[in-house]
PDB file of N, CA and C in Angstrom:
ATOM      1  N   UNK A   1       3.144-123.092 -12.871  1.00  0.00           N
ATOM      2  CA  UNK A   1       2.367-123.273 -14.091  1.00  0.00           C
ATOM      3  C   UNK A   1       2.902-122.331 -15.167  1.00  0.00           C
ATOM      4  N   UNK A   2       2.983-122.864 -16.413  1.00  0.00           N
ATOM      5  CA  UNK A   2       3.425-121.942 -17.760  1.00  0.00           C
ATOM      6  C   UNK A   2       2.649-121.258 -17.800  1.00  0.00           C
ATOM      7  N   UNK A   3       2.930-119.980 -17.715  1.00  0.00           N
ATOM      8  CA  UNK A   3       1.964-118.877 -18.943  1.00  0.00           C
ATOM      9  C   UNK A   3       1.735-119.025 -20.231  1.00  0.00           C
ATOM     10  N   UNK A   4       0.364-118.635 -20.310  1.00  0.00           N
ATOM     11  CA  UNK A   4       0.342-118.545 -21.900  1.00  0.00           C
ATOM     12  C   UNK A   4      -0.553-117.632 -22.502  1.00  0.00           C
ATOM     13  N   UNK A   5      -0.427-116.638 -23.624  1.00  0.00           N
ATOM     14  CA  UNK A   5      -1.018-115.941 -24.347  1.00  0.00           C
ATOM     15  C   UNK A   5      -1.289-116.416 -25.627  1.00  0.00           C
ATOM     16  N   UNK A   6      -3.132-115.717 -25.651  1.00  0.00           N
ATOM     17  CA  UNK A   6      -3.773-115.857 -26.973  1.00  0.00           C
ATOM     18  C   UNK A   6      -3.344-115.232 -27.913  1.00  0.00           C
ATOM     19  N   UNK A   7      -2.767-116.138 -28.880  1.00  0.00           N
ATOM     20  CA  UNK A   7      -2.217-115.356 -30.021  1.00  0.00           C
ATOM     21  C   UNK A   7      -3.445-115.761 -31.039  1.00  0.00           C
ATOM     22  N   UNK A   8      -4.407-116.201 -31.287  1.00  0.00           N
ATOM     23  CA  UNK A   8      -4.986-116.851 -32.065  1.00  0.00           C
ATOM     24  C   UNK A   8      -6.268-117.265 -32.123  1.00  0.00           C
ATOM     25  N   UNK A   9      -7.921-117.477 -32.750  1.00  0.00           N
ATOM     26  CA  UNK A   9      -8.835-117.813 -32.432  1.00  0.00           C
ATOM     27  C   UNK A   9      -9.893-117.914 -33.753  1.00  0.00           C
ATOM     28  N   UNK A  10     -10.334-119.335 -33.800  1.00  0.00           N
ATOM     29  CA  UNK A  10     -10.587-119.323 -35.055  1.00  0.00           C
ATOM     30  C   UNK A  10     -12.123-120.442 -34.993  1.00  0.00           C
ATOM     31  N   UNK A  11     -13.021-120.884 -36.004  1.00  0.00           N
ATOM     32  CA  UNK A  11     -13.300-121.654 -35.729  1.00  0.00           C
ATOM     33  C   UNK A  11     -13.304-122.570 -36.606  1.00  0.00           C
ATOM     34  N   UNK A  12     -13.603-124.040 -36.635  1.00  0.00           N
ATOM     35  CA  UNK A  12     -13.843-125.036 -37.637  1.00  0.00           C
ATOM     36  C   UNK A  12     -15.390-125.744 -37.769  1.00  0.00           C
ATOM     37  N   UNK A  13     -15.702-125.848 -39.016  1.00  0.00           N
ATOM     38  CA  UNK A  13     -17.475-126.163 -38.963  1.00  0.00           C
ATOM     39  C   UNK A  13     -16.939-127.785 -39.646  1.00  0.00           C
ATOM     40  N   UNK A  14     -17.351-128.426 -38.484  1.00  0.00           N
ATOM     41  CA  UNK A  14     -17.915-129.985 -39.070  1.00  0.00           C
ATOM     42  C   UNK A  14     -19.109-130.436 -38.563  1.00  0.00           C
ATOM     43  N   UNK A  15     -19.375-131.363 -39.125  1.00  0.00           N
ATOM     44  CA  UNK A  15     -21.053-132.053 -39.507  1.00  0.00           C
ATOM     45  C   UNK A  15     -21.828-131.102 -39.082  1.00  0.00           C
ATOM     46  N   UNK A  16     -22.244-129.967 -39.132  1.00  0.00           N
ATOM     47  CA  UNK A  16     -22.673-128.534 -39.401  1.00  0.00           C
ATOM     48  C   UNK A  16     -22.320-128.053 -37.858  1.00  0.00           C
ATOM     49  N   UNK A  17     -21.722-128.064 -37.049  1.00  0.00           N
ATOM     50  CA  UNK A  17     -21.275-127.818 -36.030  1.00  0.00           C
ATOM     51  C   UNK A  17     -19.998-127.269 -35.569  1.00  0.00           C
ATOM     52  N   UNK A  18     -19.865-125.912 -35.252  1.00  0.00           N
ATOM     53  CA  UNK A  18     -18.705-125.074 -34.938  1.00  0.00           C
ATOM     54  C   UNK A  18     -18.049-125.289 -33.902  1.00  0.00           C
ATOM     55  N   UNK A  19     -16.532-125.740 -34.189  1.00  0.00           N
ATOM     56  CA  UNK A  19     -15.874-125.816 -32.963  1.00  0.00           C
ATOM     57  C   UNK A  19     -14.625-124.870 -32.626  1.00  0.00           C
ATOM     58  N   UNK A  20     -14.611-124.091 -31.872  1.00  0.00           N
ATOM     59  CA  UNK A  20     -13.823-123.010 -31.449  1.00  0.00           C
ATOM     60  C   UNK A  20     -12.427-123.749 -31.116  1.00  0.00           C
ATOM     61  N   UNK A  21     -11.089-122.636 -32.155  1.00  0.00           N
ATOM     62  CA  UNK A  21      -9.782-123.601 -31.780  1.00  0.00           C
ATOM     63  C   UNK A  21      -9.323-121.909 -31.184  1.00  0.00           C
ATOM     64  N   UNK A  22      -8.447-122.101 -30.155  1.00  0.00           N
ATOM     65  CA  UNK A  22      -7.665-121.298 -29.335  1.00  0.00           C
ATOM     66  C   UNK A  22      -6.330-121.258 -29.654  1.00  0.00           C
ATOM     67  N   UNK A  23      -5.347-120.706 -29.861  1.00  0.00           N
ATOM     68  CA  UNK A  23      -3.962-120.875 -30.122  1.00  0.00           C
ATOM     69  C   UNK A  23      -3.207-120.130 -29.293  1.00  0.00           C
ATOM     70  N   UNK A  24      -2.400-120.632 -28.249  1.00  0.00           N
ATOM     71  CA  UNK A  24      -1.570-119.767 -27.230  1.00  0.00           C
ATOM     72  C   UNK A  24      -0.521-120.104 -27.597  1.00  0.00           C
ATOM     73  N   UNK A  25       0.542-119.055 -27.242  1.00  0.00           N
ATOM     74  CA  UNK A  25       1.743-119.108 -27.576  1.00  0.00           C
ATOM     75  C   UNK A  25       2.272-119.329 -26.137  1.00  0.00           C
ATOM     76  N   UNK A  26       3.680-120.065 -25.976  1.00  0.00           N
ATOM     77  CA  UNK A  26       4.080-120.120 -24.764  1.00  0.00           C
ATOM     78  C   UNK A  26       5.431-119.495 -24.542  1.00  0.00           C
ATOM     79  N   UNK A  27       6.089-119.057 -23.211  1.00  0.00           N
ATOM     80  CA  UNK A  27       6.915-118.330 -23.443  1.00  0.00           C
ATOM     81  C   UNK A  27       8.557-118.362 -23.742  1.00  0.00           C
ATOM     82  N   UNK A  28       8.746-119.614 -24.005  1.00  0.00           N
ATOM     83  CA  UNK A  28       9.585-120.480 -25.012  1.00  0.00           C
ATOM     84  C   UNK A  28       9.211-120.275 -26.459  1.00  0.00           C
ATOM     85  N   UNK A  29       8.849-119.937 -26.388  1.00  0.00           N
ATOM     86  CA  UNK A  29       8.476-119.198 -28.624  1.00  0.00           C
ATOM     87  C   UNK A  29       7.230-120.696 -29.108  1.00  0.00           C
ATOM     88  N   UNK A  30       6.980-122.053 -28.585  1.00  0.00           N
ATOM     89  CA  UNK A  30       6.416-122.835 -28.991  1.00  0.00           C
ATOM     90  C   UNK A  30       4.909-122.579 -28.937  1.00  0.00           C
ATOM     91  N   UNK A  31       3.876-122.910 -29.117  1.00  0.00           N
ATOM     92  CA  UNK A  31       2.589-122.846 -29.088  1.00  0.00           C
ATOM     93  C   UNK A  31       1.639-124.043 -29.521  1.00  0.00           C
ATOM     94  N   UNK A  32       0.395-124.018 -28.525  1.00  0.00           N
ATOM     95  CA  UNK A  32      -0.274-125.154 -28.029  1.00  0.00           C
ATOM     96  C   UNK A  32      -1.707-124.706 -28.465  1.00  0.00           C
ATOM     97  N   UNK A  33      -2.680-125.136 -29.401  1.00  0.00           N
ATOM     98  CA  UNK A  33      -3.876-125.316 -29.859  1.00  0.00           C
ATOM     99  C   UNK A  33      -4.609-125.869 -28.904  1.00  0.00           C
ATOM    100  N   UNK A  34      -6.011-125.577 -28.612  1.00  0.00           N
ATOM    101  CA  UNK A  34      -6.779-126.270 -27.637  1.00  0.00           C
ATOM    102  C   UNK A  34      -8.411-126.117 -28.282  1.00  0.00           C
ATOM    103  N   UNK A  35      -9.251-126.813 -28.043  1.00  0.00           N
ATOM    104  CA  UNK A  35     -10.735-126.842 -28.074  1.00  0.00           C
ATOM    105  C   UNK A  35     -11.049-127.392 -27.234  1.00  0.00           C
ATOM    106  N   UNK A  36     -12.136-126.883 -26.770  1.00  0.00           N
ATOM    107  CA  UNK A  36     -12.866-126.937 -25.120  1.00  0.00           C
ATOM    108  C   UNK A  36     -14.004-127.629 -25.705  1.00  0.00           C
ATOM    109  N   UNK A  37     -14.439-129.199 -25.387  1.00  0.00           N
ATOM    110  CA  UNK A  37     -15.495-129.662 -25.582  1.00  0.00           C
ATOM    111  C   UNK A  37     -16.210-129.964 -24.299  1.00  0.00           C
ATOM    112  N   UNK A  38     -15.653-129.408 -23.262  1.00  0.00           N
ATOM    113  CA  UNK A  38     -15.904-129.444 -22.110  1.00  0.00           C
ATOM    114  C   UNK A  38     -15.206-129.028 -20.881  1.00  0.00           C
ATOM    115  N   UNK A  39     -15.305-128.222 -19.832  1.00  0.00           N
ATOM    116  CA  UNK A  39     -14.962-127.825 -18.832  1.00  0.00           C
ATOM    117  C   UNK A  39     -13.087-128.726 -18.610  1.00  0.00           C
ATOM    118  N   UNK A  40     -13.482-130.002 -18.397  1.00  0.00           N
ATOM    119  CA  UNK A  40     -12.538-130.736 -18.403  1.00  0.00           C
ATOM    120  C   UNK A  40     -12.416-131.810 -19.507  1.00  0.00           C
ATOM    121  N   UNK A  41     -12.853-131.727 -20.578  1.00  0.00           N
ATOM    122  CA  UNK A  41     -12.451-132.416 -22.145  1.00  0.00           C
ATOM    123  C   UNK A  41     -11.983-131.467 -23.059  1.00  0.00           C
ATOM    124  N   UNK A  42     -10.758-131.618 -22.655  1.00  0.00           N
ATOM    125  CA  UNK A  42      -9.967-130.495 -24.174  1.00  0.00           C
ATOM    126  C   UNK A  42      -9.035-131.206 -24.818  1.00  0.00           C
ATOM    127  N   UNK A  43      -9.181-131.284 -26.450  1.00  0.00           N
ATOM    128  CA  UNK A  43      -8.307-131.619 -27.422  1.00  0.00           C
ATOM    129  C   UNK A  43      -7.075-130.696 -27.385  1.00  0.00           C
ATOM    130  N   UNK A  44      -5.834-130.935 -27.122  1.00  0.00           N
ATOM    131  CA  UNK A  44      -4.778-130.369 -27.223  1.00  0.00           C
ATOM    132  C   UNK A  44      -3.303-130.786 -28.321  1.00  0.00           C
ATOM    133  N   UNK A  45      -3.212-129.550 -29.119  1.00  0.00           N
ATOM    134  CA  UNK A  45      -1.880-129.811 -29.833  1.00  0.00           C
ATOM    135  C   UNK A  45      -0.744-128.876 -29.816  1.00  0.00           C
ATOM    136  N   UNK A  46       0.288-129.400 -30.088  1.00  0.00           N
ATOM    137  CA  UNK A  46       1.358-128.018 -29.899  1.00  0.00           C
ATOM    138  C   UNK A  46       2.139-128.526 -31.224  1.00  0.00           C
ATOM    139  N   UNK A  47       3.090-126.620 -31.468  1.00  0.00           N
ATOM    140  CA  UNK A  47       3.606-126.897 -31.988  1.00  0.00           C
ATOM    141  C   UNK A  47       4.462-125.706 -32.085  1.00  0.00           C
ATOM    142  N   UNK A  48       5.591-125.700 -32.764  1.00  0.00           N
ATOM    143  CA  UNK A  48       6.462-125.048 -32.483  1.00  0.00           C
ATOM    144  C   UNK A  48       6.338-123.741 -32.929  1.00  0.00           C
ATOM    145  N   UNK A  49       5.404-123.760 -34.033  1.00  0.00           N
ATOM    146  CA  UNK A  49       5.040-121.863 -34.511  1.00  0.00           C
ATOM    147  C   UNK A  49       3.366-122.327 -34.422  1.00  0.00           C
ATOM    148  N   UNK A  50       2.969-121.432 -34.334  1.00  0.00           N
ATOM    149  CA  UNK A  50       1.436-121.040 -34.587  1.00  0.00           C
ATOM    150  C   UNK A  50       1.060-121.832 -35.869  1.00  0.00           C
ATOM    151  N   UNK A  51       1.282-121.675 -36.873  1.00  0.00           N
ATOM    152  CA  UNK A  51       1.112-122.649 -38.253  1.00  0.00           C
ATOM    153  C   UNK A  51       1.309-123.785 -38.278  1.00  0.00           C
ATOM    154  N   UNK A  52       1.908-124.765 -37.104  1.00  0.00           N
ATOM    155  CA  UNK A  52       2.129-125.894 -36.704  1.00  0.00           C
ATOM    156  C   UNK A  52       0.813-126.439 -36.075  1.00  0.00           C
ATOM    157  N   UNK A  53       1.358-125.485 -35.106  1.00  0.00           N
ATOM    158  CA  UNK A  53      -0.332-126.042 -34.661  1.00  0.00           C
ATOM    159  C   UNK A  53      -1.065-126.369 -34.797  1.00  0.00           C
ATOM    160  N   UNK A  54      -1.739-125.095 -35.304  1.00  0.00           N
ATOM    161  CA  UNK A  54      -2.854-124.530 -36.119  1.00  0.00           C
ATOM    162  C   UNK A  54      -3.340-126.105 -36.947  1.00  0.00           C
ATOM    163  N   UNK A  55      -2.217-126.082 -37.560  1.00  0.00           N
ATOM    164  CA  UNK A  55      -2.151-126.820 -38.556  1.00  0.00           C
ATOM    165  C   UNK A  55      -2.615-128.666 -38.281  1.00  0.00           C
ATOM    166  N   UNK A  56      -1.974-128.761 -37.080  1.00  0.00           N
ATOM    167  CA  UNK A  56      -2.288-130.016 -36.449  1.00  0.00           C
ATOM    168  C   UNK A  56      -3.495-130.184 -35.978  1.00  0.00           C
ATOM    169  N   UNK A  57      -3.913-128.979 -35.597  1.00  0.00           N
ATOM    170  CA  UNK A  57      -4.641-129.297 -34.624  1.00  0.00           C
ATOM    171  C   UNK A  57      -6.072-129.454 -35.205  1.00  0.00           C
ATOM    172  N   UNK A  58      -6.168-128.502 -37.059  1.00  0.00           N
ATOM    173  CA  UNK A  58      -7.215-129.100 -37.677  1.00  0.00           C
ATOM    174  C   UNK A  58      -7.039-130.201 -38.539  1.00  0.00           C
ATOM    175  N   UNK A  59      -5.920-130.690 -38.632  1.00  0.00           N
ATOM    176  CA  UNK A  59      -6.042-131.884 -39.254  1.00  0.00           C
ATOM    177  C   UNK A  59      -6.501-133.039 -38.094  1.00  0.00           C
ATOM    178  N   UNK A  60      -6.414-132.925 -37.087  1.00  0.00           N
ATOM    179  CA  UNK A  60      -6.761-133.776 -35.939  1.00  0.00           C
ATOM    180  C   UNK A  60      -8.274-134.138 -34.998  1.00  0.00           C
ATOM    181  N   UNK A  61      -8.777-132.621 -35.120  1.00  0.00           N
ATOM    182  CA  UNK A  61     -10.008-132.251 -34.482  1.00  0.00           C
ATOM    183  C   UNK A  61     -11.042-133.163 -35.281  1.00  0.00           C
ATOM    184  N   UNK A  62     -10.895-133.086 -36.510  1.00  0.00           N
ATOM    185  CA  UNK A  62     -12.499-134.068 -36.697  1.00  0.00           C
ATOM    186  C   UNK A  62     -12.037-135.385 -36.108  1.00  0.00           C
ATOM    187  N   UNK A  63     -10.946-136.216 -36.470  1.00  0.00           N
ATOM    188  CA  UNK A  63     -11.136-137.401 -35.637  1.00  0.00           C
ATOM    189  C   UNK A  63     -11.580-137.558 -34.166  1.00  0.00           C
ATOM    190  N   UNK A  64     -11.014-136.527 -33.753  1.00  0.00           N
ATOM    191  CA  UNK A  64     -11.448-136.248 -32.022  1.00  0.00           C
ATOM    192  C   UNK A  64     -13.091-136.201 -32.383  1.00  0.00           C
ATOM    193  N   UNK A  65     -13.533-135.229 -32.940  1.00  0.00           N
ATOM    194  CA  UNK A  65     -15.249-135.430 -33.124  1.00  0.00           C
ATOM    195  C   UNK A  65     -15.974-136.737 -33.396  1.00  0.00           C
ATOM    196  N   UNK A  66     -15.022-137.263 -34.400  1.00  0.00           N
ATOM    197  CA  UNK A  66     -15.460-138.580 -34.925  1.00  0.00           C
ATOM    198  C   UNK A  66     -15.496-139.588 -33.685  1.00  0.00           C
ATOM    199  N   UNK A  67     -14.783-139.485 -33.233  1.00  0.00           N
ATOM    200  CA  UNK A  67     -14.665-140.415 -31.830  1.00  0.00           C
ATOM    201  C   UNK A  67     -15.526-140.204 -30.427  1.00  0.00           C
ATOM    202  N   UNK A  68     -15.605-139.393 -30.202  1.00  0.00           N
ATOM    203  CA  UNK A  68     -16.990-139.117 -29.365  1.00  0.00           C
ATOM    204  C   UNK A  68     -17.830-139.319 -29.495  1.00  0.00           C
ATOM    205  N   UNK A  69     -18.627-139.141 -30.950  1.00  0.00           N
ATOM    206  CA  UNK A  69     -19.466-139.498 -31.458  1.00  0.00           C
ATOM    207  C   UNK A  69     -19.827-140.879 -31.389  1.00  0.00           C
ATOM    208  N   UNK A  70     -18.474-141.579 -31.922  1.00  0.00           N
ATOM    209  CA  UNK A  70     -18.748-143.250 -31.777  1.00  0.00           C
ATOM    210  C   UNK A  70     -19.190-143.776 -30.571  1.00  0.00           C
ATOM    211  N   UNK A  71     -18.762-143.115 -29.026  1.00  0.00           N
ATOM    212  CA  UNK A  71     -19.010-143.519 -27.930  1.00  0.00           C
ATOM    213  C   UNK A  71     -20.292-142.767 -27.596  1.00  0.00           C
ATOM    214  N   UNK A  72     -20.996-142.379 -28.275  1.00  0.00           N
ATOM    215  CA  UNK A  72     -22.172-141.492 -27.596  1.00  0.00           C
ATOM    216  C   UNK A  72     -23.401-142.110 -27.774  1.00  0.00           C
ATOM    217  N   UNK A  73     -23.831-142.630 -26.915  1.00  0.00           N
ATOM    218  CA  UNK A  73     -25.357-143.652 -26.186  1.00  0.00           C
ATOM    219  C   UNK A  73     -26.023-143.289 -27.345  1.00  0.00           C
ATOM    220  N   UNK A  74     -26.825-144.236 -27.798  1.00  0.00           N
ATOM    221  CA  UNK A  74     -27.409-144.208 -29.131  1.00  0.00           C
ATOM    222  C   UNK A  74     -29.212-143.681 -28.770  1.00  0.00           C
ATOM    223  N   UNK A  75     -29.604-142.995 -29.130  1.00  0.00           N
ATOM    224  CA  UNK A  75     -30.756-142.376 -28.893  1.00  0.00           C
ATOM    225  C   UNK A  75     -32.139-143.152 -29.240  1.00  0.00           C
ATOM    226  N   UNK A  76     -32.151-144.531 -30.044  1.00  0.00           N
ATOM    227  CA  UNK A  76     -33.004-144.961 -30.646  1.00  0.00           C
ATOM    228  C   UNK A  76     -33.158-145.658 -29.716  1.00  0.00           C
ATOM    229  N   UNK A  77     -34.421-146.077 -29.521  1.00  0.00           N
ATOM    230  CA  UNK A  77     -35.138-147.149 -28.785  1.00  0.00           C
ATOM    231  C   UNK A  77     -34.743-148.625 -29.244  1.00  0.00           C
ATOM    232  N   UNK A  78     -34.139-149.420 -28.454  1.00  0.00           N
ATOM    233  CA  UNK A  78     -34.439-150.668 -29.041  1.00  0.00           C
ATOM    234  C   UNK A  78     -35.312-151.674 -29.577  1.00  0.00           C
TER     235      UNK A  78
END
């Protein structure tokens, strides 16, 4: 398994809700963004510097939100 160190930790607020992004660097100089929406549901991006990432990985994360959302059992009574 690759090692990897936290170089990075930040968060992003959508639809009033904070989501924690992680940024590890790997030991090839590249680095991989992650948010944990669950034990075993994590959004993952890489990229070759930290600002890549970073960068991807919030331009990406609300759609990932947006999309869960769409699949999530609708609460209203029929």
């Amino acid at each position: 398994m690759e090692s990897e160190t936290l170089v990075h930790q930040s968060n992003l607020s959508l639809d009033g809700e904070d989501y924690e992004i992680l940024v590890f660097s790997r030991p090839d100089g590249s680095h991989v963004a992650k948010t944990f929406f669950a034990t075993e549901d994590v959004i993952i991006n890489d990229g070759a510097s930290l600002d890549e990432a970073l960068d991807k990985h919030r331009r990406l994360l609300p759609l990932a939100v947006d999309c869960r959302q769409c699949f999530r059992p609708s609460r209203r009574p029929l």
